[in-house]
N, C-alpha and C. Protein backbone atom coordinates (compact mmCIF):
# COMPACT_ATOMS: atom_id res chain seq x y z
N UNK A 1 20.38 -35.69 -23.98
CA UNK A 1 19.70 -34.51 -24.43
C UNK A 1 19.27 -34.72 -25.88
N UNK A 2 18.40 -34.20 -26.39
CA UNK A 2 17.73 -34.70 -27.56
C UNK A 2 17.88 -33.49 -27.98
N UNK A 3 17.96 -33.77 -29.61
CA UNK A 3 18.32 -32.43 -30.82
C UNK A 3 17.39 -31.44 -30.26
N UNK A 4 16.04 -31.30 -30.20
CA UNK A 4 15.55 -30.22 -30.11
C UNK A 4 15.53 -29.38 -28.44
N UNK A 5 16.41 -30.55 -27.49
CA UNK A 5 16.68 -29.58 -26.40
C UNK A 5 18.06 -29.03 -26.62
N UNK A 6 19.00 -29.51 -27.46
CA UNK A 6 20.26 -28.98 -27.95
C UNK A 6 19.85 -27.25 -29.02
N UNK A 7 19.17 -27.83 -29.57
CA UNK A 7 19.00 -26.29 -30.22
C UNK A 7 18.22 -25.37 -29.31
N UNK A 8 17.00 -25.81 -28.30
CA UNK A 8 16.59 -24.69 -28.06
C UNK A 8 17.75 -24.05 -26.88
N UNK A 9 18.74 -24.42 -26.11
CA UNK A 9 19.79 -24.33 -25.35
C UNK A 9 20.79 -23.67 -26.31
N UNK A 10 20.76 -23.48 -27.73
CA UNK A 10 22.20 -23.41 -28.53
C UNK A 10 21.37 -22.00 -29.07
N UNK A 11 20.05 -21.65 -28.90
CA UNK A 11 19.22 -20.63 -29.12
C UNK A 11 19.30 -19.61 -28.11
N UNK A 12 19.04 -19.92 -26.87
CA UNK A 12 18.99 -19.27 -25.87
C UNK A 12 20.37 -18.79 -25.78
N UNK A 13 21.44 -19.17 -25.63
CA UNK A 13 22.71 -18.65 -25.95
C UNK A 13 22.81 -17.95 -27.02
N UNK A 14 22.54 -17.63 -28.12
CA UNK A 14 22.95 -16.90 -29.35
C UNK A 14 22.15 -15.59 -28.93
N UNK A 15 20.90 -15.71 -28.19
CA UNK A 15 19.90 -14.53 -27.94
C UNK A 15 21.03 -13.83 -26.64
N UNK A 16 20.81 -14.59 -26.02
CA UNK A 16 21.73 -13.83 -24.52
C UNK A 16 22.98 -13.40 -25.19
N UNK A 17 23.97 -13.70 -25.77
CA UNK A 17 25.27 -13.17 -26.16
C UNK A 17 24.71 -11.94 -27.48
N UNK A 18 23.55 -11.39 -27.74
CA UNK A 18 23.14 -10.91 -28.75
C UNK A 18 23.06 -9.42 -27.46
N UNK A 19 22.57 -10.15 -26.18
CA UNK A 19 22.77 -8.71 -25.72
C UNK A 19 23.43 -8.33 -24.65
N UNK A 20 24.42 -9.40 -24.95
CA UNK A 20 25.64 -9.40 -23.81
C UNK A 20 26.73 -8.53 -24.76
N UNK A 21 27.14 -6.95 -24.23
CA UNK A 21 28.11 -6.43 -25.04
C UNK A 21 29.14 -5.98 -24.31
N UNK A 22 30.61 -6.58 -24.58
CA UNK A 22 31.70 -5.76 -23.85
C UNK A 22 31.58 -4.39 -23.80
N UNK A 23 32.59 -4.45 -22.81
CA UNK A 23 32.49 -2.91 -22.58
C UNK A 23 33.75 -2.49 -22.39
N UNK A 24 34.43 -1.65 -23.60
CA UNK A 24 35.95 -1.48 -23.58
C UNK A 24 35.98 -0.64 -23.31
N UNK A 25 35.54 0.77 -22.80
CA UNK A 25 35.64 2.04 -22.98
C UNK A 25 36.27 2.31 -21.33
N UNK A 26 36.34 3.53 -20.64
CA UNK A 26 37.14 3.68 -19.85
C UNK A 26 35.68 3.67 -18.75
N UNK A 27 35.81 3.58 -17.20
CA UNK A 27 34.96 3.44 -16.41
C UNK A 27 34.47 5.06 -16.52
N UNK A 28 33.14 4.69 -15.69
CA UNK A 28 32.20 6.42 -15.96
C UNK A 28 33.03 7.34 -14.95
N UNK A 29 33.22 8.61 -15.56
CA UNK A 29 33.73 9.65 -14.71
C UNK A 29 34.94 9.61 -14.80
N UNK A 30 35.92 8.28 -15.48
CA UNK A 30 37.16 8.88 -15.96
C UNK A 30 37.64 9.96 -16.74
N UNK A 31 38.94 10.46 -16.09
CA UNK A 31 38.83 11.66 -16.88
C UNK A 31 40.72 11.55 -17.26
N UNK A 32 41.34 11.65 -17.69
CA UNK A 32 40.83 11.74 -19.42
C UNK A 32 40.54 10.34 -20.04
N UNK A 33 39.98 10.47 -21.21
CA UNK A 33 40.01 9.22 -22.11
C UNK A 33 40.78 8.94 -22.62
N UNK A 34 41.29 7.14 -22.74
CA UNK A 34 42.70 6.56 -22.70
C UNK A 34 42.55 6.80 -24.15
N UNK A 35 43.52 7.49 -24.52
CA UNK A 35 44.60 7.45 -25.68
C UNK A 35 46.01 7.13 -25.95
N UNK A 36 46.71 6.60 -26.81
CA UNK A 36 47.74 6.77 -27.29
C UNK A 36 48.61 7.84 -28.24
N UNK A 37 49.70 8.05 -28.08
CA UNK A 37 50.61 8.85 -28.98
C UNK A 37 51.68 7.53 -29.72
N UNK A 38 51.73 8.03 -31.12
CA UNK A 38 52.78 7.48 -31.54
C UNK A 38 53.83 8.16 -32.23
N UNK A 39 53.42 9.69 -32.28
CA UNK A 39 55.04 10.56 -32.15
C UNK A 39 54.38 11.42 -31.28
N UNK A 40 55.74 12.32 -31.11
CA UNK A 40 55.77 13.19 -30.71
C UNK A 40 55.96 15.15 -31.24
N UNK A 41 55.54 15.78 -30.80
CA UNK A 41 55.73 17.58 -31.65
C UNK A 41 57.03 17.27 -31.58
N UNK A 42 57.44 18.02 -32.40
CA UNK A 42 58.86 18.53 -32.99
C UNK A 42 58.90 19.75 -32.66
N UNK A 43 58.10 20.39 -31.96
CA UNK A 43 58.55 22.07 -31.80
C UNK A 43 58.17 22.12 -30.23
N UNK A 44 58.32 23.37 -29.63
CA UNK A 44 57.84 23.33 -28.12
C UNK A 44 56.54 24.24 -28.69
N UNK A 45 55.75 23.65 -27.75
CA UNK A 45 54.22 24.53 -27.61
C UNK A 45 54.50 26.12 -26.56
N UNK A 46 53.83 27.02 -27.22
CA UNK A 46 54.10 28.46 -26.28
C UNK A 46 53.06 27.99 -25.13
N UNK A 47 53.41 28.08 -24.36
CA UNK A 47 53.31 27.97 -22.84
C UNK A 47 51.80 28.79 -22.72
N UNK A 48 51.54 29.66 -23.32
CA UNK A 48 50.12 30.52 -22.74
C UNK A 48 49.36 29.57 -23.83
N UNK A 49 49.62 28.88 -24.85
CA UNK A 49 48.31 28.19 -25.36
C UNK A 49 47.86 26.66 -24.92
N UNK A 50 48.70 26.18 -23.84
CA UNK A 50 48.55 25.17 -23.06
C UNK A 50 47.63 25.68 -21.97
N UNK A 51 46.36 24.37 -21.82
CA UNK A 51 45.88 24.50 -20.90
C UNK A 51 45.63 24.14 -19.90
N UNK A 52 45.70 22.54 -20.60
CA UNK A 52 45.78 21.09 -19.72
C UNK A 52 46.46 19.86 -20.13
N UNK A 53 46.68 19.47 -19.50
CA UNK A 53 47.26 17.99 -19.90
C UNK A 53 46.70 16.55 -19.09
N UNK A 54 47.43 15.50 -19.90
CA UNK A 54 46.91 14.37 -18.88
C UNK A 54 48.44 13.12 -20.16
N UNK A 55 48.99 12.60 -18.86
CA UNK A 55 49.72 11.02 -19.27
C UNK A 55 49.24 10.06 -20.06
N UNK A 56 49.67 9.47 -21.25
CA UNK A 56 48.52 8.63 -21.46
C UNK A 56 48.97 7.19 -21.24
N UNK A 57 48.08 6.46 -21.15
CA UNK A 57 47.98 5.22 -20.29
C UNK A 57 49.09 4.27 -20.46
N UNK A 58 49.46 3.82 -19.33
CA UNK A 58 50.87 2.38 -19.45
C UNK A 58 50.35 1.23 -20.36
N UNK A 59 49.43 0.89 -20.82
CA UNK A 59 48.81 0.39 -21.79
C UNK A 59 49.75 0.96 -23.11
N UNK A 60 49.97 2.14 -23.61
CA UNK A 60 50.12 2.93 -24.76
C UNK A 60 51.91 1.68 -24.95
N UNK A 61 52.16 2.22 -26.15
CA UNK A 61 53.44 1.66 -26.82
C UNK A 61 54.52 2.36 -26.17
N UNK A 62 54.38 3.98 -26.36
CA UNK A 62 55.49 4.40 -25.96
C UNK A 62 54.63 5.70 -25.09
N UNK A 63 55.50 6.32 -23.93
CA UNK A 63 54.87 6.66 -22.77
C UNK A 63 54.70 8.20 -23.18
N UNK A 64 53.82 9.47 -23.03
CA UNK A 64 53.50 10.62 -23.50
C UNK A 64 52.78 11.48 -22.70
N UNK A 65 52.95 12.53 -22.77
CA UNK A 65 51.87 13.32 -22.11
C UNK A 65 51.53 14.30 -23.37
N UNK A 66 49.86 14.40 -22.96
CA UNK A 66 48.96 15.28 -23.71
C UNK A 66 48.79 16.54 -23.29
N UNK A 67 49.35 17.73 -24.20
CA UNK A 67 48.92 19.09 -23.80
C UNK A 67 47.25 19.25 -24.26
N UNK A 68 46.68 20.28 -24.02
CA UNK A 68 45.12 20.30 -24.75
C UNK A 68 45.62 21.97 -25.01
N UNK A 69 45.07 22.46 -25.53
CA UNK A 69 45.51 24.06 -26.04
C UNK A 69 43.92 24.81 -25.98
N UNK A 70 44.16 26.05 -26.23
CA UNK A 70 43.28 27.11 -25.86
C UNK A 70 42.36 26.47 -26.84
N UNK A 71 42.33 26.30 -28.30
CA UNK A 71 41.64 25.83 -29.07
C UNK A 71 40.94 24.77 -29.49
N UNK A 72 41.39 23.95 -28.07
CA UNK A 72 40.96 22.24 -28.04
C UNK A 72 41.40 21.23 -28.68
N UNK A 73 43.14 21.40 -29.50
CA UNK A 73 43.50 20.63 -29.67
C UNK A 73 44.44 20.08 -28.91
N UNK A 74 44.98 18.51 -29.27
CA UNK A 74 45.81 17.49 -28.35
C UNK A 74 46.54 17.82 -28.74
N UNK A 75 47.88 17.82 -28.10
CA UNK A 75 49.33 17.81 -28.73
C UNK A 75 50.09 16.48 -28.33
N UNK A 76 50.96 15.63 -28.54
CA UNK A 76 51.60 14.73 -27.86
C UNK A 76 53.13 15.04 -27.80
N UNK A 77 53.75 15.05 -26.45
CA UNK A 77 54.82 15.45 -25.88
C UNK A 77 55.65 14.38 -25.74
N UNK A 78 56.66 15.09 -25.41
CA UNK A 78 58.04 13.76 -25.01
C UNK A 78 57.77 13.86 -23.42
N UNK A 79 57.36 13.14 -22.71
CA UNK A 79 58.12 13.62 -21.14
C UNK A 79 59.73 13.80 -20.59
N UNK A 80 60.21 13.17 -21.57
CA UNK A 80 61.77 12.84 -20.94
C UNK A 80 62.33 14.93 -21.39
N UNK A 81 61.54 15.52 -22.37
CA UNK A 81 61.98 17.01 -22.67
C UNK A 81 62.21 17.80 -21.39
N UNK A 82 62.86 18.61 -21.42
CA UNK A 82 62.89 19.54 -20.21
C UNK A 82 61.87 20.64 -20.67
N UNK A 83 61.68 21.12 -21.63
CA UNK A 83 60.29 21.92 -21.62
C UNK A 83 59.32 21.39 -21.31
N UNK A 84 59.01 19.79 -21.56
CA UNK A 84 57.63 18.99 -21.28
C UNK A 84 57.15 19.13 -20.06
N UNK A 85 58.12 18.63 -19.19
CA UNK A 85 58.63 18.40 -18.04
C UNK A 85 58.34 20.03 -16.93
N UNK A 86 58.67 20.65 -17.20
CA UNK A 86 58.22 22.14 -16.79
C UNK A 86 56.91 22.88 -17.06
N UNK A 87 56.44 22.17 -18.61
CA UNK A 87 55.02 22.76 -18.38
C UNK A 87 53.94 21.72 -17.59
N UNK A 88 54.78 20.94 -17.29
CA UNK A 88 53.59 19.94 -16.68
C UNK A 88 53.61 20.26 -15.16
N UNK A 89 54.74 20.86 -14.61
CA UNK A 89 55.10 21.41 -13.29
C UNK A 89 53.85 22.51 -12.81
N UNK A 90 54.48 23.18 -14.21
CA UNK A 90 53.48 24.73 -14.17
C UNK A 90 51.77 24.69 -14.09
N UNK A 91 51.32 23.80 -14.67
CA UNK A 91 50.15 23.34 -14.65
C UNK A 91 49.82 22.29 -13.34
N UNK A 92 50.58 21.65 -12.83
CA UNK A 92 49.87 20.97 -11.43
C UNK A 92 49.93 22.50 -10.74
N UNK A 93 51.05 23.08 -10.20
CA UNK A 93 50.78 24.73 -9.49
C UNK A 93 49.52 25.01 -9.86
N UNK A 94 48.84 25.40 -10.98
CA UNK A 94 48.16 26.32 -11.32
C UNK A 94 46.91 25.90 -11.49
């Protein structure tokens, strides 16, 4: 192969990987988006400002579930809690 078929081959690669882009994000229509917790609340959440939740991924460091609240914020839970553990009950029912 001669230099100038080495570069135009070492060209064509730099263009193609220019629009070759991973794709880390979660597949379309997953629901929720993978997050991690790395603590947990220190208080229990009142039960009427929980709305939803979701586990977050075996990927994560240490294992959690996410409340979402009337106001749209995340909370991160212990699962091993017995309050955790009950509002997550209450919410598959409901």
């Amino acid at each position: 192969m001669t230099m100038k078929s080495c570069m135009m081959v070492l060209t064509l690669l730099v263009i193609g990987a220019a629009f070759c882009s991973p794709v880390l994000s979660a597949p379309m229509g997953s629901d929720p988006p993978t997050a991690c917790c790395f603590s947990y609340t220190q208080r229990k959440l009142p039960r009427n400002v929980v709305t939803d939740y979701y586990e977050t991924s075996s990927l994560c460091s240490q294992p959690a579930v996410v409340f979402q609240t009337r106001k749209g914020k995340q909370v991160c839970a212990n699962l091993s809690e017995p309050w955790v553990q009950e509002y997550v009950e209450y919410l598959e029912l409901n």
